[in-house]
Protein backbone atom coordinates (compact mmCIF):
# COMPACT_ATOMS: atom_id res chain seq x y z
CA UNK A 1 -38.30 -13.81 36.99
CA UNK A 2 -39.35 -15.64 40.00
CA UNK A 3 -42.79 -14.59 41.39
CA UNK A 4 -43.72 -14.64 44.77
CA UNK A 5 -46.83 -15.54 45.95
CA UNK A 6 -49.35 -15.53 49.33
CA UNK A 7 -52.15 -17.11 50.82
CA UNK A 8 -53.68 -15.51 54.03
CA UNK A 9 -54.91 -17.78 57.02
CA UNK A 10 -56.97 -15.73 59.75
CA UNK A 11 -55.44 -17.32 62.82
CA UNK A 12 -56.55 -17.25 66.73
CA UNK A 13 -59.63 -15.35 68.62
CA UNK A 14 -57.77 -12.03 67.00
CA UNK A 15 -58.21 -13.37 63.69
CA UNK A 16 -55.07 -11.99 62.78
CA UNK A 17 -53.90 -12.68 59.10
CA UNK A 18 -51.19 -15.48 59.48
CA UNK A 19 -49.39 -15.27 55.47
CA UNK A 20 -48.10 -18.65 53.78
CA UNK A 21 -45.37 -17.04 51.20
CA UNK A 22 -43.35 -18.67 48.71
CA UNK A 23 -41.34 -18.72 45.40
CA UNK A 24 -42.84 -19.92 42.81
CA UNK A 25 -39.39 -21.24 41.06
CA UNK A 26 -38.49 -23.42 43.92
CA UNK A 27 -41.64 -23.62 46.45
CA UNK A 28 -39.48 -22.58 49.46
CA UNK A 29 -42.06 -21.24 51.66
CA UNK A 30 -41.96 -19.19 54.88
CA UNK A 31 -44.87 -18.62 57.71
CA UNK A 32 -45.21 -15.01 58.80
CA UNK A 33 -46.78 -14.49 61.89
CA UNK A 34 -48.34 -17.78 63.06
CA UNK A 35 -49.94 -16.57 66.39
CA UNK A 36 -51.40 -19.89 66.88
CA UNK A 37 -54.16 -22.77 64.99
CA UNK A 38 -50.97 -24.53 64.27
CA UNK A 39 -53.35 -26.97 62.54
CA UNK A 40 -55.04 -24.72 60.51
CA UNK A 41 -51.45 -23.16 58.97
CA UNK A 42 -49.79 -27.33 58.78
CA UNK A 43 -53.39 -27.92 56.50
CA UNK A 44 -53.26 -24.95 54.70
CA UNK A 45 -49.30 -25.67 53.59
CA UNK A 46 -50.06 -29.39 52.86
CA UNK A 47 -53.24 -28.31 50.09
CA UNK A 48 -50.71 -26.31 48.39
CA UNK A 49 -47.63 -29.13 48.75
CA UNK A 50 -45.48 -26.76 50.84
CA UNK A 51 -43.22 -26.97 53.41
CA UNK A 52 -41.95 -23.97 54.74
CA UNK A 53 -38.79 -23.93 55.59
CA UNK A 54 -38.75 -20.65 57.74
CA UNK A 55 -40.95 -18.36 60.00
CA UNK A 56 -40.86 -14.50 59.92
CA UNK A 57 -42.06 -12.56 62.71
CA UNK A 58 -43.25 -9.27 62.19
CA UNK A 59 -43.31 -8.47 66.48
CA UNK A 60 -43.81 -10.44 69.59
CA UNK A 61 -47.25 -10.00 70.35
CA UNK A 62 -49.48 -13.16 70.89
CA UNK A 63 -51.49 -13.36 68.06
CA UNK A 64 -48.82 -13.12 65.70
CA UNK A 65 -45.91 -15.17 67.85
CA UNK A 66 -48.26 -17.00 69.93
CA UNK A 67 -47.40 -20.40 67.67
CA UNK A 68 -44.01 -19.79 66.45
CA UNK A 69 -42.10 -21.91 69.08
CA UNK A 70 -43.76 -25.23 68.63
CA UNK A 71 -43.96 -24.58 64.82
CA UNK A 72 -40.72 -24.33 64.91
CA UNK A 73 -39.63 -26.99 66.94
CA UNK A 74 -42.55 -29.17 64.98
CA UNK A 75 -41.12 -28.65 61.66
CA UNK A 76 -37.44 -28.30 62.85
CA UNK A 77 -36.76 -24.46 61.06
CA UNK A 78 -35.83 -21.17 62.24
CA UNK A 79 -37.62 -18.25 63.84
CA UNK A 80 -36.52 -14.63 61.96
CA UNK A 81 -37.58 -11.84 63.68
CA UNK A 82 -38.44 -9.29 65.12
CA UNK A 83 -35.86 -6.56 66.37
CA UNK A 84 -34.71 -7.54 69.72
CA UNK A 85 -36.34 -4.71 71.37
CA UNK A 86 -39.36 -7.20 71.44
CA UNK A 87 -37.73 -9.24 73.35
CA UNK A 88 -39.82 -8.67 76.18
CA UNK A 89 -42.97 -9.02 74.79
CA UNK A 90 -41.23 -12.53 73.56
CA UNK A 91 -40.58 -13.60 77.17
CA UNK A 92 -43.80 -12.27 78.06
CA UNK A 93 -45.79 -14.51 75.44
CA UNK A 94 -46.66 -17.01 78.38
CA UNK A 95 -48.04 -14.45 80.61
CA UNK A 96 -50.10 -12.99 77.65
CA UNK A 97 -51.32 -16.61 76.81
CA UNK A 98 -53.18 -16.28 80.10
CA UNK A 99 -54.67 -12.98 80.14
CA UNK A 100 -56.95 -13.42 76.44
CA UNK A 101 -57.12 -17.01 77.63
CA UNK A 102 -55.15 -18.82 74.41
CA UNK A 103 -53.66 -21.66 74.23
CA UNK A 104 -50.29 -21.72 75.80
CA UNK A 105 -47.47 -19.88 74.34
CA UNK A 106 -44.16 -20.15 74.67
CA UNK A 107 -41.02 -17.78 75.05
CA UNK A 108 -38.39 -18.47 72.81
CA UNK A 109 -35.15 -16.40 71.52
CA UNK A 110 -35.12 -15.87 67.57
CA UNK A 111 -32.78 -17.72 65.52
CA UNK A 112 -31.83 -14.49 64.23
CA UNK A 113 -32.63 -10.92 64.84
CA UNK A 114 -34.03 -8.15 62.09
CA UNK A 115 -32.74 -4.73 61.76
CA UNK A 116 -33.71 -1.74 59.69
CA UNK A 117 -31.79 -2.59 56.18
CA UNK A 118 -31.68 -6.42 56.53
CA UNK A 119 -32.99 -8.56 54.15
CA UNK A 120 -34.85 -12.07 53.78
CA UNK A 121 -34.42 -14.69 51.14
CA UNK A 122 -37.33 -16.95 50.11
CA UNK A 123 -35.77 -18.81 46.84
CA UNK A 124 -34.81 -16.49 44.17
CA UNK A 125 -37.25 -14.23 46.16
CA UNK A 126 -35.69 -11.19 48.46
CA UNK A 127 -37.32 -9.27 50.54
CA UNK A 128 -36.13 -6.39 52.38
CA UNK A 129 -36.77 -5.36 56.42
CA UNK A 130 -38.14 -2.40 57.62
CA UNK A 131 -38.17 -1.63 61.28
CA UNK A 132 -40.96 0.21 61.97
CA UNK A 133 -41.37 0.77 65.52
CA UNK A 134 -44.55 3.00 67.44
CA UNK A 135 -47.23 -0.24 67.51
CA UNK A 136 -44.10 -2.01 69.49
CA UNK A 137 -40.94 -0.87 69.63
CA UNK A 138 -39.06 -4.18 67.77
CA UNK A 139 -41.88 -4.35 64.95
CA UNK A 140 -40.82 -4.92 61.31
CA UNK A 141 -42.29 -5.35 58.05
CA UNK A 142 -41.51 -7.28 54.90
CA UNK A 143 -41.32 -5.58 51.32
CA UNK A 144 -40.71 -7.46 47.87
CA UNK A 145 -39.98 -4.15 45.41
CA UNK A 146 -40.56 -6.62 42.58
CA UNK A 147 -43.97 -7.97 43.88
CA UNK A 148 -44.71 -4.35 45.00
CA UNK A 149 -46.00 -5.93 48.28
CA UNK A 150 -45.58 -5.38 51.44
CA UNK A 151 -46.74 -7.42 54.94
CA UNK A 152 -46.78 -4.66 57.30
CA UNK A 153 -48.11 -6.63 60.50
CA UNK A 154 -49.84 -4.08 62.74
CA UNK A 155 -48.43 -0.43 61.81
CA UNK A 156 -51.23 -0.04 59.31
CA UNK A 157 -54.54 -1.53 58.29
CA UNK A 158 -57.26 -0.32 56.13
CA UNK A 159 -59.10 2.62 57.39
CA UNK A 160 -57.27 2.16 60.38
CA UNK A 161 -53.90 2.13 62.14
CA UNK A 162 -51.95 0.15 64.69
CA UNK A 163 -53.24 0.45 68.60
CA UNK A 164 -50.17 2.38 70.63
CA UNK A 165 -51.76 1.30 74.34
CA UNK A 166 -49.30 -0.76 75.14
CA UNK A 167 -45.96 -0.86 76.62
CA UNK A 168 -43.07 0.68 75.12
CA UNK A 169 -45.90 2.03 72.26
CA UNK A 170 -46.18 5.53 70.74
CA UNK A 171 -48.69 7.01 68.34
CA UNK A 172 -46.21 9.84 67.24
CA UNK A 173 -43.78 7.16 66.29
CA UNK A 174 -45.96 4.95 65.02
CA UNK A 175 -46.86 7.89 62.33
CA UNK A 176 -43.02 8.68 61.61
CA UNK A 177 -43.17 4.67 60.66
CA UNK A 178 -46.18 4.99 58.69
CA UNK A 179 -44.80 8.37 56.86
CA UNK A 180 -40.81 7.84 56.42
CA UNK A 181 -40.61 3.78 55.92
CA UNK A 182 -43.65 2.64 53.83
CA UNK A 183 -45.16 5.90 51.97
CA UNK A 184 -41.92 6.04 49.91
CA UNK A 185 -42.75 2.56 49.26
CA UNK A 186 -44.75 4.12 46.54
CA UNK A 187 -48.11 4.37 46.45
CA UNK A 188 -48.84 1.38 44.15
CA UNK A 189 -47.71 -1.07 46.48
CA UNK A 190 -50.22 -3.57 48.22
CA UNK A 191 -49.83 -4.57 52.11
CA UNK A 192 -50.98 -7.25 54.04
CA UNK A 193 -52.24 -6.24 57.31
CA UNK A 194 -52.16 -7.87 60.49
CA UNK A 195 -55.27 -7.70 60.52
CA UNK A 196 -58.70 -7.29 58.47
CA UNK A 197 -58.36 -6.66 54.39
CA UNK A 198 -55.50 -5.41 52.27
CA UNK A 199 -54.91 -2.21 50.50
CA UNK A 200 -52.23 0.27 48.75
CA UNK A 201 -50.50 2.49 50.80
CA UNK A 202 -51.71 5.21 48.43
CA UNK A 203 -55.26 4.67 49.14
CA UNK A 204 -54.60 4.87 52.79
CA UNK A 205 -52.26 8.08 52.10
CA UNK A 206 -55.54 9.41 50.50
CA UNK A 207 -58.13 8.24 52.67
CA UNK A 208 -57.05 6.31 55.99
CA UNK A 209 -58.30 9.53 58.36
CA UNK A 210 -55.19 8.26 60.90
CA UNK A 211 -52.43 9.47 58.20
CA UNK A 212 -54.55 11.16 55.30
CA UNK A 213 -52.24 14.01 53.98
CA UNK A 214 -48.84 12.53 55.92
């Protein structure tokens, strides 16, 4: 069985947890979330002799898409992700550039959308979409059932959940994410935040005091 395998790169001001992923059968590799240090994520791929061939994006905001249109157009590969209703934080990436004072971003359209039930290849590696809207409403997360992992992107951290102060956010629906799309997950299954440390979404159903008891 082909094993999948990660290594996290803290990317940007946000030091948001940019994921190099990849199959260890054929060492096709994707980048989820590169907000931005594009050289950071090109040296991080070279030490381990990848090249990924793909980008995931787990929503539009500008420390996790911040980078994804130059990668992309660097490296010649697609953009996946998110669900188009982040489009607008997409076409807003420019704007957002600005306002935490990043390097410029630019808007782009995704080679091809997500939607709840979708799923990803990485080499003899599937993974399957979630759309888990609430943090934004077009964010998604990845889940390998045979890795039991899961990169969940901002919806939920550890200790702590996804901020719903934004546009088009909402905490009640960022709970119904948290409670009907990852808790039956199972509770042995480890996520990869968007930010900060991982954990299993059963320690969080036990002790995160945002969804203890959900």
């Amino acid at each position: 069985m082909s094993v999948l395998h990660y290594q996290i790169i803290p990317v940007t001001a946000f030091a948001q947890n940019c994921s190099l992923l990849w199959c260890d059968a054929t060492r096709e590799a994707a980048v989820i979330d590169p907000g931005g240090d594009l050289p950071r994520i090109e040296q991080a791929a070279q030490a381990l002799g990848l090249k990924p061939g793909q980008i995931w994006l787990t929503h539009g905001h500008i420390d996790h898409a911040g980078g994804a249109a130059e990668l992309a157009e660097r490296w010649q590969i697609p953009i996946i992700g998110p669900h188009p209703a982040d489009q607008f934080w997409i076409d807003a990436l420019a704007e957002q550039s600005r306002l935490f004072g990043l390097p410029p971003a630019r808007a782009f359209t995704p080679t091809r959308w997500l939607h709840d039930g979708d799923t990803v290849q990485l080499g003899r590696c599937e993974l399957a979409v979630r759309h888990c809207p609430g943090h934004t409403p077009g964010h998604v997360i990845f889940h390998s059932s045979d890795a039991r992992l899961a990169f969940v992107g901002d919806v939920l951290f550890a200790g702590s959940v996804g901020r719903t102060d934004f546009p088009q956010s909402s905490h009640a629906q960022l709970i119904d994410s948290i409670t009907r799309q990852l808790w039956p997950l199972g509770d042995d299954t480890a996520f990869v935040p968007g930010h900060g440390p991982g954990s299993t979404f059963g320690h969080e159903r036990r002790h995160n005091p945002f969804v203890r008891g959900t």
